[in-house]
Protein backbone atom coordinates (compact mmCIF):
# COMPACT_ATOMS: atom_id res chain seq x y z
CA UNK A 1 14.30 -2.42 61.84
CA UNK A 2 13.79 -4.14 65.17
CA UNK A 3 15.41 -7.23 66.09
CA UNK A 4 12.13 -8.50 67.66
CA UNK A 5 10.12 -7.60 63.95
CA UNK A 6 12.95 -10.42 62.23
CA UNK A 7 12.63 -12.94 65.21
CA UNK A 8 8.86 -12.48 64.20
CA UNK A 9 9.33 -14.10 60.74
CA UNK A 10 9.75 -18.06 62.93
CA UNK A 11 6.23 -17.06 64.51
CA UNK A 12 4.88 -20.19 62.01
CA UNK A 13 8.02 -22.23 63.12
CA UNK A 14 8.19 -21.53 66.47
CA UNK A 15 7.50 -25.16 68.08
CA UNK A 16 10.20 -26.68 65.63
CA UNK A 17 12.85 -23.92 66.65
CA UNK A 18 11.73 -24.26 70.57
CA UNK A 19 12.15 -27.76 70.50
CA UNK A 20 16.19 -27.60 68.96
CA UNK A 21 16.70 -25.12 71.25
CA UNK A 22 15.45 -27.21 74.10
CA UNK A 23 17.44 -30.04 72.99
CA UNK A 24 20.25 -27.62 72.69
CA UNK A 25 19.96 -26.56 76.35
CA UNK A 26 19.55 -30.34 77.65
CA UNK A 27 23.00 -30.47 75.79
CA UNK A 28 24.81 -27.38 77.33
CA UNK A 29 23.11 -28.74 80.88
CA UNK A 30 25.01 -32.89 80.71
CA UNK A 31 28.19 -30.60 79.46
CA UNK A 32 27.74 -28.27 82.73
CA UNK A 33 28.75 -31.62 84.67
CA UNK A 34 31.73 -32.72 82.71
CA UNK A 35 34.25 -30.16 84.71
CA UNK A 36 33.00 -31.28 87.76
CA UNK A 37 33.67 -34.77 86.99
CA UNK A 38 36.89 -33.33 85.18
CA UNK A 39 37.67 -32.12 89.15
CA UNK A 40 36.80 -35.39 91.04
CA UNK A 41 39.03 -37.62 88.38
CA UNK A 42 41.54 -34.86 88.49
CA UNK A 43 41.97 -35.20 92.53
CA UNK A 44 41.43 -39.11 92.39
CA UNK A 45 45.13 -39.21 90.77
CA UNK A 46 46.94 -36.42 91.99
CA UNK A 47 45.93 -36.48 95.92
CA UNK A 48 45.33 -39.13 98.41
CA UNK A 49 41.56 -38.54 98.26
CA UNK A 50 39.80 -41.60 96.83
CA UNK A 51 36.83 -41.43 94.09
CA UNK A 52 35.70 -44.32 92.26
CA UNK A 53 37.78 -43.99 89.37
CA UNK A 54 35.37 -46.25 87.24
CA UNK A 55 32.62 -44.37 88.21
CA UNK A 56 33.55 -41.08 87.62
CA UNK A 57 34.78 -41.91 84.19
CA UNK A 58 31.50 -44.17 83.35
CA UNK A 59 29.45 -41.02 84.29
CA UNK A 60 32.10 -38.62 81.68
CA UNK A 61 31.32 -41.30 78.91
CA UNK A 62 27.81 -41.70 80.12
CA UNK A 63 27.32 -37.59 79.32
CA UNK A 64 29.25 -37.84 75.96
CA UNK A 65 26.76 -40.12 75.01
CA UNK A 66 23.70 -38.73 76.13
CA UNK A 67 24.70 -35.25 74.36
CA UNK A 68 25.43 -37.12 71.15
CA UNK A 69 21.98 -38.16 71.18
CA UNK A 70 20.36 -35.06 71.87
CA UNK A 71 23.12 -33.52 69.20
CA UNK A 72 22.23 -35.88 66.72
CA UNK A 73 17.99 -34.84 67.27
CA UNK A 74 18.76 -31.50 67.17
CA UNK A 75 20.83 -31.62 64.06
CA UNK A 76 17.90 -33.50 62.36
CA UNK A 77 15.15 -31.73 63.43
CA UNK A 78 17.40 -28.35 62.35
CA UNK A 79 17.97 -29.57 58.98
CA UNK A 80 14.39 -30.24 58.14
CA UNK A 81 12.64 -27.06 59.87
CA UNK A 82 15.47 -25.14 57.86
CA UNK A 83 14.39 -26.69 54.36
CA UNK A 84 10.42 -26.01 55.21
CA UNK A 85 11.11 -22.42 55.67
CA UNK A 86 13.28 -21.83 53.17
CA UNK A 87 10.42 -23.62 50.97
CA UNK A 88 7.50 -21.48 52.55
CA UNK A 89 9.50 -18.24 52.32
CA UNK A 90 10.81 -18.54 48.53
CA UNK A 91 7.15 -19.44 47.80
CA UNK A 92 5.54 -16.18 49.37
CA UNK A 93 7.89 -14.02 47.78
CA UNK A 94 7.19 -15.48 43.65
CA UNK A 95 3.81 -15.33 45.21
CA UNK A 96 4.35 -11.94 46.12
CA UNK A 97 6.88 -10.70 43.01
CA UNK A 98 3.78 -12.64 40.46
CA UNK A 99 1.31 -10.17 41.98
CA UNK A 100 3.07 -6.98 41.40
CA UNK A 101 2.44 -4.39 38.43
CA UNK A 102 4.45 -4.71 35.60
CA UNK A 103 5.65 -1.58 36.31
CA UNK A 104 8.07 -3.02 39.14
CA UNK A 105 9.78 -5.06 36.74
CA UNK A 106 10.36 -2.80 34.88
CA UNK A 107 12.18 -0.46 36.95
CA UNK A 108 14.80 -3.47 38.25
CA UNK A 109 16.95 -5.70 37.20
CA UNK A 110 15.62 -9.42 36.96
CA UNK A 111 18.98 -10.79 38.87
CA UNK A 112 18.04 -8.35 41.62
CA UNK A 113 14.21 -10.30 42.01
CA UNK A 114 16.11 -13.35 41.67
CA UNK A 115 18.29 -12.50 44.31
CA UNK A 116 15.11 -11.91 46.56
CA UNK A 117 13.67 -15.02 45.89
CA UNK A 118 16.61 -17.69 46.21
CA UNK A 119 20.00 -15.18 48.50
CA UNK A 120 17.71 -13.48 51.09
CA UNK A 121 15.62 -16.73 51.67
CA UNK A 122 18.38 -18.94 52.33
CA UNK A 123 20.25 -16.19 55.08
CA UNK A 124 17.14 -15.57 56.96
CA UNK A 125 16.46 -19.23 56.77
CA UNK A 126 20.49 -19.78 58.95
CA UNK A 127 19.60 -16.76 61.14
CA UNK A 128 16.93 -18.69 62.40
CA UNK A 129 17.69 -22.18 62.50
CA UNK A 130 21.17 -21.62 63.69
CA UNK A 131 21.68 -18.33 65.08
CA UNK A 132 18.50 -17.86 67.13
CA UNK A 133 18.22 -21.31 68.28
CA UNK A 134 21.91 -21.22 69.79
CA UNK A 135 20.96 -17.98 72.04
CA UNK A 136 19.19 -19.52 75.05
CA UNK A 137 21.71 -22.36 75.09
CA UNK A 138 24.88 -20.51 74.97
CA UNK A 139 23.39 -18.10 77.89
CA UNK A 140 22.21 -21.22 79.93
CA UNK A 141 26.03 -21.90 79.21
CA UNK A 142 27.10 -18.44 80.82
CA UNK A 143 25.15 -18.93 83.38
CA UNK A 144 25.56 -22.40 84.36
CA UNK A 145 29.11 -22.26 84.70
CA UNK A 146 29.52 -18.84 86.24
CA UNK A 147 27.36 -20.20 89.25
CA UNK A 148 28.82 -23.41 89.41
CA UNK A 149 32.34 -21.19 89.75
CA UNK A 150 31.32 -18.78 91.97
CA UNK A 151 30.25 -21.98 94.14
CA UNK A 152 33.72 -22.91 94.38
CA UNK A 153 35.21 -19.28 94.68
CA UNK A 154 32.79 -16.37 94.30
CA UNK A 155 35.90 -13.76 94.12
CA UNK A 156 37.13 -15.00 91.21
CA UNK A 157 33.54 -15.81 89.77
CA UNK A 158 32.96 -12.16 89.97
CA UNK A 159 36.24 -11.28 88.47
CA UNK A 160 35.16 -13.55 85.14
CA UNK A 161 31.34 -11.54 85.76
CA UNK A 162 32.36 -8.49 85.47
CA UNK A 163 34.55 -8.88 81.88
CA UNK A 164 31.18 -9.70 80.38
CA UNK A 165 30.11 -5.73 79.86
CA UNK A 166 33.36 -5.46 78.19
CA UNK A 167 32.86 -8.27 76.06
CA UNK A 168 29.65 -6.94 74.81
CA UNK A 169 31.27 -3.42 74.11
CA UNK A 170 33.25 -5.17 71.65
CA UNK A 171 30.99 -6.92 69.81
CA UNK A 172 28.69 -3.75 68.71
CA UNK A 173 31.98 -2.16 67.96
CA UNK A 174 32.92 -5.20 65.88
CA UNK A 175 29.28 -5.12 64.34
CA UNK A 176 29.03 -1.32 63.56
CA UNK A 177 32.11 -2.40 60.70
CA UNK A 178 30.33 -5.70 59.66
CA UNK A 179 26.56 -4.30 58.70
CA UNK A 180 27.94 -2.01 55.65
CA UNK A 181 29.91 -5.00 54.76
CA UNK A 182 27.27 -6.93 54.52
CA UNK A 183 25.40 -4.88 52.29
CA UNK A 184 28.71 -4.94 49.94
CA UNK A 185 28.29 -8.57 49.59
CA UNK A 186 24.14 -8.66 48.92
CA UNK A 187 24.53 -6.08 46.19
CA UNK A 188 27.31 -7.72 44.44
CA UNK A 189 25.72 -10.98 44.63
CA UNK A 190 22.68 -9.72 43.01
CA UNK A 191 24.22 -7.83 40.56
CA UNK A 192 26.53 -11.01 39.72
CA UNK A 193 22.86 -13.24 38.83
CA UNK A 194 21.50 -10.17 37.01
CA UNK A 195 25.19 -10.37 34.46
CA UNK A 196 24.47 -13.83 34.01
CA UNK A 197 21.00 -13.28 33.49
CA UNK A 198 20.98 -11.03 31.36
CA UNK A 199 23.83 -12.19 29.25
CA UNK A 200 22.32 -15.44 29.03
CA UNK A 201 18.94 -13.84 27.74
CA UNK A 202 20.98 -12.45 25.44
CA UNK A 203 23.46 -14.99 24.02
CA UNK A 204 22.06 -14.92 20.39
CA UNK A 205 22.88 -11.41 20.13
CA UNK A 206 26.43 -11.55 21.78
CA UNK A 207 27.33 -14.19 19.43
CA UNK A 208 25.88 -12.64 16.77
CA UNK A 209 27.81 -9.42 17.41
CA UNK A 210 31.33 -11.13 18.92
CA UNK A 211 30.18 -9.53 22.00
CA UNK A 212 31.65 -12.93 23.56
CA UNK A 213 34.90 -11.21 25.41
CA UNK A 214 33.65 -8.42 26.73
CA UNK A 215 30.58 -10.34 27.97
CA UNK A 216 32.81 -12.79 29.88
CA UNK A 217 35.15 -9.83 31.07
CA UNK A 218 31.90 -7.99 32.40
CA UNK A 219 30.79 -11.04 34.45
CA UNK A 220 34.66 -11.96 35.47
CA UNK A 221 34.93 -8.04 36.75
CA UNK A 222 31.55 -9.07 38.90
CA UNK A 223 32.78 -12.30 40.32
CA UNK A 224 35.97 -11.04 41.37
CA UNK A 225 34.11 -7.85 42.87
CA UNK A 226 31.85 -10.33 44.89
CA UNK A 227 35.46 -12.77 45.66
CA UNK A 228 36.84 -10.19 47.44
CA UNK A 229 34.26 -8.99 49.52
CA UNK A 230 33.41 -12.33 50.42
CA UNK A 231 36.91 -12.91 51.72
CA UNK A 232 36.96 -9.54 53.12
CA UNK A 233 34.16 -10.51 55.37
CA UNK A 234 35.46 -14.00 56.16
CA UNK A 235 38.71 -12.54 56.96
CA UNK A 236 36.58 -10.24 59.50
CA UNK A 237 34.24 -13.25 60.63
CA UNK A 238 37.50 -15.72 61.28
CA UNK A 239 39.37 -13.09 63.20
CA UNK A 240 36.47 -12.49 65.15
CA UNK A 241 35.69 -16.07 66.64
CA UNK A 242 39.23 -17.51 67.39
CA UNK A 243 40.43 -13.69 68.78
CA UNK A 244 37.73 -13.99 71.27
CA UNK A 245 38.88 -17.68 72.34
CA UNK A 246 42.21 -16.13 73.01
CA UNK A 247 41.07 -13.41 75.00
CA UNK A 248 38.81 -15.99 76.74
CA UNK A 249 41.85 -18.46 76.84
CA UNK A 250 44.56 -15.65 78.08
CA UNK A 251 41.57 -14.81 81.08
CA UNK A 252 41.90 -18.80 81.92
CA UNK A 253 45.79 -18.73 82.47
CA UNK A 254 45.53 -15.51 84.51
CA UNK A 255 42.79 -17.45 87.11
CA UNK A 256 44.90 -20.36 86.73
CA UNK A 257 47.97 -18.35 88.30
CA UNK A 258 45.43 -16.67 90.79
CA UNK A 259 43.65 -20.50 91.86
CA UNK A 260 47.18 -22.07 91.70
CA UNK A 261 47.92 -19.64 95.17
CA UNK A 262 44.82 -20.47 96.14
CA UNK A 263 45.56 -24.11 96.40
CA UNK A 264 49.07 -23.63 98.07
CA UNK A 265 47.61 -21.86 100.51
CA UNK A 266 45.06 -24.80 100.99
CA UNK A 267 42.16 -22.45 100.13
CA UNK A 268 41.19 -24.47 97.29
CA UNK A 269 41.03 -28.61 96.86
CA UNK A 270 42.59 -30.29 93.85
CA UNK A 271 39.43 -30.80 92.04
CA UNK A 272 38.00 -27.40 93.22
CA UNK A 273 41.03 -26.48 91.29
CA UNK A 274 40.36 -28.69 88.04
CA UNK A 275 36.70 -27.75 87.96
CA UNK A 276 36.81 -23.98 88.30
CA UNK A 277 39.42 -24.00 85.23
CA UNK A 278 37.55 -25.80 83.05
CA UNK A 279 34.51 -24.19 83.44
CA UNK A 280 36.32 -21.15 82.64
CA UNK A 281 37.33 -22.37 79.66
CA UNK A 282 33.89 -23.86 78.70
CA UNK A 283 32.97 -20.23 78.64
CA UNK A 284 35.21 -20.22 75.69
CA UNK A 285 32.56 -20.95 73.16
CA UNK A 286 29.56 -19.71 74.14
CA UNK A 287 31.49 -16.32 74.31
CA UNK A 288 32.73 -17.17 70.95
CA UNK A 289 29.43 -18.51 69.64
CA UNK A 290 27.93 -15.03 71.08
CA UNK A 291 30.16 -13.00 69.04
CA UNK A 292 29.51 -14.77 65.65
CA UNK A 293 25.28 -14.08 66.78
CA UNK A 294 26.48 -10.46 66.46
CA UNK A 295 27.53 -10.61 62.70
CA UNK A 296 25.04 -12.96 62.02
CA UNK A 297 22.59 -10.65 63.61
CA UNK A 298 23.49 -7.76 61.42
CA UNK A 299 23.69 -9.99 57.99
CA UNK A 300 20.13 -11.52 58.76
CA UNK A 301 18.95 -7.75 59.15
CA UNK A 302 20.31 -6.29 55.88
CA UNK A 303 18.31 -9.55 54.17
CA UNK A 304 15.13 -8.89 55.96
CA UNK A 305 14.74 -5.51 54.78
CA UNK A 306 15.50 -6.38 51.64
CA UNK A 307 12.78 -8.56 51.71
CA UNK A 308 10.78 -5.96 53.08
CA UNK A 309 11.11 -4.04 50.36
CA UNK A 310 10.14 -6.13 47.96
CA UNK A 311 7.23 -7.45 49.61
């Protein structure tokens, strides 16, 4: 399935999402100044040069503040477009499940529908709100402070350029192991609701029959099954994130020893200095954020073809 087919499903949400992701990019844009205040406060105290020191840092708390209110929009607006279309989507698929034959219900298990109608909903519902939303942001990001570094020393700026290929690389490699994974965890949910469904339908009979133990060692075997694939993925998805801020990180100390010779040599001022390293490490988390949009990608796939399926 095509990645532009899933994107498809916000097509009735698409001013909502536009507008957090706007609001999202006027955030990344104040934070694309902070470094190169970071630089001018940075050279205030350590050279002879003279900033106004009151200034600068009025204009740093002036862009904290501004990007809390934009954060604070965007987290409302988020919240509320995400419960509408996990409300329109669970509704078109009972809509959708009521009109089959009774055939199809036949041939599954009622946890799996249940699984359609409340699991799938709610992940395809994140994908969008959160994980599509955060893409034209965290490239603004990328590119924002990549030009504002190769502004101060293109050399390096390309150095920092050209890792982004390899970064890339990684992540499908990373993704190929995540996407069967994912399915793991789907199918074990759903066959987790069906056990309690079905057990629950049948309670008089269990009791009748002392069935009670090996009902309750059925659904434990089923929960733990669903545990550890759930922590088998998380162990995956929290690897993933803070191994790509160290590799990120590790590329910031490496310009730092490369800038700090650049700044003996008097090719480089102080706050040149300041604001070239910490716009490389802004490019810390939108790297990191980008490799989470990879796993995320894959798990919002697996649901949408589930729900494919079904409808």
């Amino acid at each position: 399935m095509k990645l532009t087919r899933l994107i498809g499903l916000a097509r009735p949400y698409r001013a909502s999402l536009a507008l957090a992701a706007g609001l999202m990019a006027v955030e990344t844009g104040f934070a694309l100044g902070l470094p190169w205040l970071g630089g001018r406060l940075a050279s205030s105290i350590l050279t002879d040069q003279r900033f106004n020191i009151d200034a600068v840092l009025g204009g740093i708390i002036g862009l904290f503040a501004v990007r809390s209110v934009f954060a604070h929009l965007r987290g409302r607006l988020l919240v509320e477009t995400s419960a509408s279309i996990v409300t329109d989507m669970r509704q078109k698929i009972y809509d959708k499940i009521q009109s089959l034959p009774l055939g199809y219900f036949r041939g599954r298990r009622q946890g799996d529908i249940l699984s359609f109608a409340v699991y799938e909903a709610e992940q395809v519902s994140s994908f969008m709100t959160g994980t599509v939303t955060s893409v034209l942001p965290n490239l603004l990001a990328v590119v924002g402070a990549v030009t504002l570094m190769a502004v101060i020393d293109s050399a390096l700026a390309g150095i920092v350029l050209a890792l982004v290929p390899l970064f890339y690389i990684g992540l499908r490699l990373i993704g190929r192991g995540l996407r069967p994974l994912s399915i793991e965890v789907r199918d074990a949910y759903a066959a987790l609701v069906s056990t309690v469904d079905e057990n629950i339908s049948m309670m008089p009979a269990i009791k009748a029959f002392g069935r009670e133990h090996a009902a309750s060692t059925d659904h434990k075997t089923r929960a733990e099954l669903l545990r550890t694939l759930i922590c088998k993925q998380g162990r995956i998805n929290s690897f993933l994130t803070p191994f790509i801020q160290f590799c990120a990180l590790t590329a910031v100390v490496l310009l730092l020893r490369f800038l700090s010779e650049r700044v003996n040599g008097g090719e480089l001022s102080v706050a040149e200095f300041v604001s070239f390293l910490l716009y490389a490490a802004f490019l810390t988390a939108p790297f990191a954020s980008l490799a989470d949009l990879w796993a995320q990608t894959q798990l919002a796939r697996i649901m949408h073809e589930v729900l494919v399926r079904v409808a």
